[in-house]
Protein backbone atom coordinates (compact mmCIF):
# COMPACT_ATOMS: atom_id res chain seq x y z
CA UNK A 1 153.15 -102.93 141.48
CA UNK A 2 156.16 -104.06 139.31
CA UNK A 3 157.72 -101.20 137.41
CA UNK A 4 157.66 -101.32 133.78
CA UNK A 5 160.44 -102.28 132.35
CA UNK A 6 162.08 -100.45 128.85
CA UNK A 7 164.10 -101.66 126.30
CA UNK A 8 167.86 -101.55 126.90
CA UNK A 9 170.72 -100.52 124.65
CA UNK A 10 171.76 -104.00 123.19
CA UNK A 11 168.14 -104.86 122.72
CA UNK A 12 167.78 -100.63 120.59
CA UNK A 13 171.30 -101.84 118.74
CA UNK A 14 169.95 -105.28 117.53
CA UNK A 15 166.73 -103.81 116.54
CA UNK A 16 168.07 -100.96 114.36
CA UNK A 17 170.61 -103.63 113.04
CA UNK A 18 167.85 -105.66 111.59
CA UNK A 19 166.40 -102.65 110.08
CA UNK A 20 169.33 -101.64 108.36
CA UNK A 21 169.43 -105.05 107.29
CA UNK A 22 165.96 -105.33 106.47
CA UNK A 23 166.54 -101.67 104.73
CA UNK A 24 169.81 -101.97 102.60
CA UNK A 25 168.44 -105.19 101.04
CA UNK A 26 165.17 -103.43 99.91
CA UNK A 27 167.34 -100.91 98.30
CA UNK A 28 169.36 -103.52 96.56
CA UNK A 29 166.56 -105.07 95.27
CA UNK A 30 165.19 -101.71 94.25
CA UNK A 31 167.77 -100.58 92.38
CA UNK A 32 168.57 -103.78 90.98
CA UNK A 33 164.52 -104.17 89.43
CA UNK A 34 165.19 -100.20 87.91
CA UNK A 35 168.33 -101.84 86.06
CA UNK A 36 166.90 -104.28 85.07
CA UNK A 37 163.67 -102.37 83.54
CA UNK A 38 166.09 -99.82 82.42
CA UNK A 39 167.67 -103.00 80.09
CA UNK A 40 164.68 -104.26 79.00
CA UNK A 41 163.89 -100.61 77.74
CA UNK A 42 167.06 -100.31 76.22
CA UNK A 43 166.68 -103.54 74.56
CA UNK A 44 163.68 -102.64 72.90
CA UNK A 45 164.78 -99.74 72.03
CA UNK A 46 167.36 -101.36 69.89
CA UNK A 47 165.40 -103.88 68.51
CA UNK A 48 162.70 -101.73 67.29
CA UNK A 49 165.16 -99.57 65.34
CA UNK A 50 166.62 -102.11 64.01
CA UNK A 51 163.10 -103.77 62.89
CA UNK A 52 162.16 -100.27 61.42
CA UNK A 53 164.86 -100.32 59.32
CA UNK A 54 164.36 -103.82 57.58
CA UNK A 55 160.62 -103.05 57.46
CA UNK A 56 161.29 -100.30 54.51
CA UNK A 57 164.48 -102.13 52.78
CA UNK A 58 163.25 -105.77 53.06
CA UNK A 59 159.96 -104.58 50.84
CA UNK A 60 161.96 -102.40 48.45
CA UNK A 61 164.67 -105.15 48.23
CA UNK A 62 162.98 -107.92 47.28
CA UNK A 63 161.36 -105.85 44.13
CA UNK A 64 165.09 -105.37 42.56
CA UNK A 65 164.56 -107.09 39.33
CA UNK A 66 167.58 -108.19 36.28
CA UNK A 67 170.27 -105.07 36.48
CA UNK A 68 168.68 -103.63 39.36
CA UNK A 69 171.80 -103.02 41.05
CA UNK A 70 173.71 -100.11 40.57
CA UNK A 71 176.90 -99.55 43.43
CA UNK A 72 177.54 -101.14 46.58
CA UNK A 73 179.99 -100.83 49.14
CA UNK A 74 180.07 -101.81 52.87
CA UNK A 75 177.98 -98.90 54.19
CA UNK A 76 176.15 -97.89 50.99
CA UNK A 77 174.18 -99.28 48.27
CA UNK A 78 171.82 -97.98 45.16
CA UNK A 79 169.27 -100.46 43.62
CA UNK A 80 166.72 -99.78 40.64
CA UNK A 81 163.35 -100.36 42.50
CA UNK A 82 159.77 -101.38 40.45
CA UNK A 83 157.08 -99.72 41.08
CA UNK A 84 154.91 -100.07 38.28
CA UNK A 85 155.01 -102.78 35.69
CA UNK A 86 153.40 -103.73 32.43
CA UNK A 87 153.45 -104.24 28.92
CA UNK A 88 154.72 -102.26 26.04
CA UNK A 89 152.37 -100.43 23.66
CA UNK A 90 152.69 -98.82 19.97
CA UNK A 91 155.30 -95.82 19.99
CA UNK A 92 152.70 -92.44 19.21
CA UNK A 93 153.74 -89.20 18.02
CA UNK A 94 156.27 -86.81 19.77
CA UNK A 95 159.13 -89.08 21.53
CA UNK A 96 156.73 -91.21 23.51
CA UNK A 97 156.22 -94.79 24.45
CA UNK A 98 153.14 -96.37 24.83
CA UNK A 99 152.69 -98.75 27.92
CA UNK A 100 149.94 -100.67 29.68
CA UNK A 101 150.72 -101.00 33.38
CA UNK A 102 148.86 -103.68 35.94
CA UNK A 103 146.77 -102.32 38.76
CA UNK A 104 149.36 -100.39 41.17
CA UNK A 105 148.89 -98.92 44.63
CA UNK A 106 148.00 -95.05 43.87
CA UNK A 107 149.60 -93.28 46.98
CA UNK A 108 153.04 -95.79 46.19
CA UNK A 109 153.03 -94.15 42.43
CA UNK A 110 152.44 -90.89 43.57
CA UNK A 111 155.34 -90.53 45.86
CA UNK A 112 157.74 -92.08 43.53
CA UNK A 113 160.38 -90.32 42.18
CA UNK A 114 160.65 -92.06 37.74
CA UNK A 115 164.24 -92.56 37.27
CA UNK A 116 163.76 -94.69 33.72
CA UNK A 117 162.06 -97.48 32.73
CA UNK A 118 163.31 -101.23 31.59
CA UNK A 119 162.12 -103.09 29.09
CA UNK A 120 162.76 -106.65 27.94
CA UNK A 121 163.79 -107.96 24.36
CA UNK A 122 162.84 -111.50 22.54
CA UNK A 123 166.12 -113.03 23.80
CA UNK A 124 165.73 -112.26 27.56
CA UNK A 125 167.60 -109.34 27.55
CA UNK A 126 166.92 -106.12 29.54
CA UNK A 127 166.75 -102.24 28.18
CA UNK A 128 167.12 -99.68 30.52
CA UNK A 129 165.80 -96.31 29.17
CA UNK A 130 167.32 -93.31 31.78
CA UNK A 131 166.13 -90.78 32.73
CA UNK A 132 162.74 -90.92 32.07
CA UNK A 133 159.65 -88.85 32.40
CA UNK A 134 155.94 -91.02 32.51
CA UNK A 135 152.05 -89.43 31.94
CA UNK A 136 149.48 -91.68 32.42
CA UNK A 137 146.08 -91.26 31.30
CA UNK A 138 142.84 -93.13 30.30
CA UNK A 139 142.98 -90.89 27.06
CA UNK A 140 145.96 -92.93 25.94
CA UNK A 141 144.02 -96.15 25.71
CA UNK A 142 144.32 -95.88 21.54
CA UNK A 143 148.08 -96.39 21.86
CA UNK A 144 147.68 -99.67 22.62
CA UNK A 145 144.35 -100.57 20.69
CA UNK A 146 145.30 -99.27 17.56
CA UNK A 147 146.55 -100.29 14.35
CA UNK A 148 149.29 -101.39 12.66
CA UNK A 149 150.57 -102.90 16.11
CA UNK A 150 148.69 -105.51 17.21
CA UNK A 151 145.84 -104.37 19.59
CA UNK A 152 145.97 -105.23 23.10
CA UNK A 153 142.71 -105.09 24.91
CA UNK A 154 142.98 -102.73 28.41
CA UNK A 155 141.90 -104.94 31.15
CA UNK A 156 140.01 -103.20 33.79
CA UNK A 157 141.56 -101.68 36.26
CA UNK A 158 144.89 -101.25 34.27
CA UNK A 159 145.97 -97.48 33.48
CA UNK A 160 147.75 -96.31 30.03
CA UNK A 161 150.66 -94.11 29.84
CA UNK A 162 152.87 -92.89 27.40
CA UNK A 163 157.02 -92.58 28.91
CA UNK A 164 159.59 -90.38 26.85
CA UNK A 165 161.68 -90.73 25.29
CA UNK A 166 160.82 -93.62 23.58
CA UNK A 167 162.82 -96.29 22.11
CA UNK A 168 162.54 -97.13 18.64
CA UNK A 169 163.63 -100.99 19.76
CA UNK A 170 160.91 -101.90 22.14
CA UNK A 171 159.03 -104.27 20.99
CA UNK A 172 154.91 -104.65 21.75
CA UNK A 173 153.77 -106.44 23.88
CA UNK A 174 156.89 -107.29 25.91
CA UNK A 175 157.16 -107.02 29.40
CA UNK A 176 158.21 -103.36 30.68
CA UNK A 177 158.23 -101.42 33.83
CA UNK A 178 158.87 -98.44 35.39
CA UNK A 179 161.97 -97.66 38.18
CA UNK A 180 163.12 -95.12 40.78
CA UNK A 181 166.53 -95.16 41.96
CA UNK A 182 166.90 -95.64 46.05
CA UNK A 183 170.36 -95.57 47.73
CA UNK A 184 170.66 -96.60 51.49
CA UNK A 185 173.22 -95.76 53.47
CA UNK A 186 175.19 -96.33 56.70
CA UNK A 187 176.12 -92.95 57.51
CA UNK A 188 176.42 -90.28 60.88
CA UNK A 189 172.99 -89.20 62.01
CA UNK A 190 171.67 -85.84 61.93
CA UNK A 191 168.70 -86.22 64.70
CA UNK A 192 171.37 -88.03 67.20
CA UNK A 193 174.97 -86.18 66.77
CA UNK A 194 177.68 -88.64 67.13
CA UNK A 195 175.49 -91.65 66.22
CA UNK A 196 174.99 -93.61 63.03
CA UNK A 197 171.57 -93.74 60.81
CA UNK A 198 169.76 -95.18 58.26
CA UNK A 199 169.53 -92.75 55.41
CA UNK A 200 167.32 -93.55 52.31
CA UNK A 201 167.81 -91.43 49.22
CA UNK A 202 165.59 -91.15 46.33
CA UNK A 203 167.79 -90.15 43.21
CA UNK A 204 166.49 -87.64 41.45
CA UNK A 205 167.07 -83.89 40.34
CA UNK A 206 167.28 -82.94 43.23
CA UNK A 207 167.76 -85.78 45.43
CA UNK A 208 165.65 -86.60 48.55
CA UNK A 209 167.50 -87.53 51.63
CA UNK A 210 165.34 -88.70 54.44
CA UNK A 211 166.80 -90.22 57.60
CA UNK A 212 164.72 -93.70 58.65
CA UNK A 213 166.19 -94.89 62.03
CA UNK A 214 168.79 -94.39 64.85
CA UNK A 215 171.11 -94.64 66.34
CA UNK A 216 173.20 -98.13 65.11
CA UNK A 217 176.63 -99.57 65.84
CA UNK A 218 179.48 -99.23 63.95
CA UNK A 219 178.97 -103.28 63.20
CA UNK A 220 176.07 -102.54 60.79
CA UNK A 221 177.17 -103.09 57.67
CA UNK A 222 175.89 -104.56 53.87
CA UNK A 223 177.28 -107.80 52.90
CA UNK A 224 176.78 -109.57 49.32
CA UNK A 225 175.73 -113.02 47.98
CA UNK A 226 177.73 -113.82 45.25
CA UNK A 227 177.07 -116.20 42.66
CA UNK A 228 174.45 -119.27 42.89
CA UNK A 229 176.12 -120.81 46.00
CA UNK A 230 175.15 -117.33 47.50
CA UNK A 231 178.95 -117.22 49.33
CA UNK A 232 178.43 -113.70 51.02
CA UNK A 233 181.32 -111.44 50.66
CA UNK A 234 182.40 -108.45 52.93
CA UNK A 235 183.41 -106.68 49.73
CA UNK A 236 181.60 -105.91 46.77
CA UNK A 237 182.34 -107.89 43.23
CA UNK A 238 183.81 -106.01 40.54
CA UNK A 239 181.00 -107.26 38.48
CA UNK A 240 178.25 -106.23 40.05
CA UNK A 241 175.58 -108.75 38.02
CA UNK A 242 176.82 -111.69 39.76
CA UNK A 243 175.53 -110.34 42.92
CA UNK A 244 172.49 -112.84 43.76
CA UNK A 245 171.37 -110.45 47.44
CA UNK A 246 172.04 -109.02 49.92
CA UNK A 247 172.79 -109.36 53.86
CA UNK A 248 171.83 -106.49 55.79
CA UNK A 249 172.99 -106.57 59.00
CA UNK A 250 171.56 -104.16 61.14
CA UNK A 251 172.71 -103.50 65.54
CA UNK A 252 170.08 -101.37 66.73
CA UNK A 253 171.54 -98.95 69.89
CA UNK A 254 169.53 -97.76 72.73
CA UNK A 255 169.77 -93.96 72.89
CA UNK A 256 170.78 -93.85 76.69
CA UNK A 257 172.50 -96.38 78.38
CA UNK A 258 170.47 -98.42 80.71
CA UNK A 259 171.35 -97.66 84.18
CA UNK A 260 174.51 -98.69 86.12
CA UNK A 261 176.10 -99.26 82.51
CA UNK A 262 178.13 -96.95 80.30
CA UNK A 263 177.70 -98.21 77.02
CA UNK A 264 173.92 -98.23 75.30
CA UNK A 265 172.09 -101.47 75.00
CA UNK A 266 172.37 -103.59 71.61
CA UNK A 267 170.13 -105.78 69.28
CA UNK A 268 171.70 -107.43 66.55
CA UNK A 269 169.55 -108.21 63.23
CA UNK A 270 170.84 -109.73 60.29
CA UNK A 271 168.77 -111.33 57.15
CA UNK A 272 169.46 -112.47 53.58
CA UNK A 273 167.80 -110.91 50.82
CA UNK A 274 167.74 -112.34 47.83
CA UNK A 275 166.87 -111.46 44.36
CA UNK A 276 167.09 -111.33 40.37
CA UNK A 277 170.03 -109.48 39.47
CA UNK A 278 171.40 -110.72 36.46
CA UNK A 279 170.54 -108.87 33.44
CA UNK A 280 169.58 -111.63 31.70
């Protein structure tokens, strides 16, 4: 009988070579899936924040009616948002102003901060009445069905209120509406030290300073659409009623850097927002 022969030293070295082989490219391609799932986090990371942020200005944005905007710069900007409209009423007793408002979402009333209300004139022209306070109740129904002023029937659904002070000017029946005052800004971040946020303020007395999203790059920014060929302008017009929108650009940031990279992943957003600023 034959003895058995073993495996000899070239034959151990080539087979441990091939594992090695076999081995180091595993790892590569190991480490190189992690980065690349690590991006693909990052990435949608940034996009969502950056998404966030245009879900809450886009909606208040395109509500800035004639005047509605009050300062703008390239990291900052304070509009007069609706958030109830109607019709003007008789004046009553005490300072007040009668109104009739449409049908308007309850909880969006109750969190908003009255900064004034606006009210239009025969000629196109808008009134802004600042500050402002606003009671409404059913029981104030008689300010607009009453005599002398014309009566105005209170469709259902619609709520009465009575705003102070009042003025003498408004006419009945013309449109009216109430306003808070919301300022956004580009500005460092509280929840990420070192990082920029979105901060939305409501105006008031005292003001409420909540922070949306972050972190963003520095190459966020507010741009403006000037005039009706809507020519966007890195700087803000002296003359603040020929600004026609806006155009929010927004570069979401990752929180971390994805993995094998040193600087945080980025998603640039930009749109054009466009509305009815003249005061006429």
């Amino acid at each position: 009988m034959r003895p058995r022969r073993g495996l000899s030293l070239v034959e151990l070295i080539v087979a441990l070579l091939i594992a090695g082989i076999i081995g180091l490219a595993l790892t590569r391609f190991v480490i190189s899936q992690a980065r690349f799932i690590s991006l693909q986090d990052g990435l949608m990371q940034a996009r969502a924040g950056a998404r966030a942020g245009f879900n809450v200005m886009v909606q208040e944005m395109r509500m800035v009616g004639p005047g509605g905007l009050l300062a703008a710069a390239a990291d900052s900007l304070e509009l007069r948002v609706p958030y109830a409209m109607g019709t003007g009423c008789a004046q009553p007793s005490g300072g007040n102003q009668g109104a009739l408002l449409m049908p308007y979402d309850s909880a969006n009333f109750a969190s908003a901060s009255l900064s004034g209300y606006a009210w239009m004139d025969t000629t196109g022209l808008y009134h802004f009445v600042s500050p402002a306070t606003a009671a409404v109740s059913a029981s104030y129904a008689g300010d607009c069905t009453a005599t002398p002023t014309p009566p105005l029937t209170v469709p259902p659904g619609w709520k009465t209120a009575r705003l102070a002070p009042s003025d003498p000017a408004t006419p009945v029946g013309f449109p009216i509406y109430l306003y808070q005052t919301i300022r956004y800004t580009i500005a460092p971040s509280a929840e990420l030290p070192g990082r920029l946020a979105l901060w939305r303020t409501v105006v008031g007395t005292p003001d409420t300073r909540e922070e949306l999203v972050a972190p963003f790059d520095t190459a966020s920014r507010f741009s403006y659409l000037v005039g009706n060929g809507l020519v966007a302008t890195t700087t803000a017009p002296a003359v603040l009623d020929s600004v026609r929108g806006i155009r929010v650009r927004l570069v979401g940031q990752s929180e971390l850097p994805p993995q094998g990279r040193s600087q945080p992943s980025r998603f640039d957003l930009a749109t054009d927002i466009v509305f009815v600023n003249r005061a006429r």
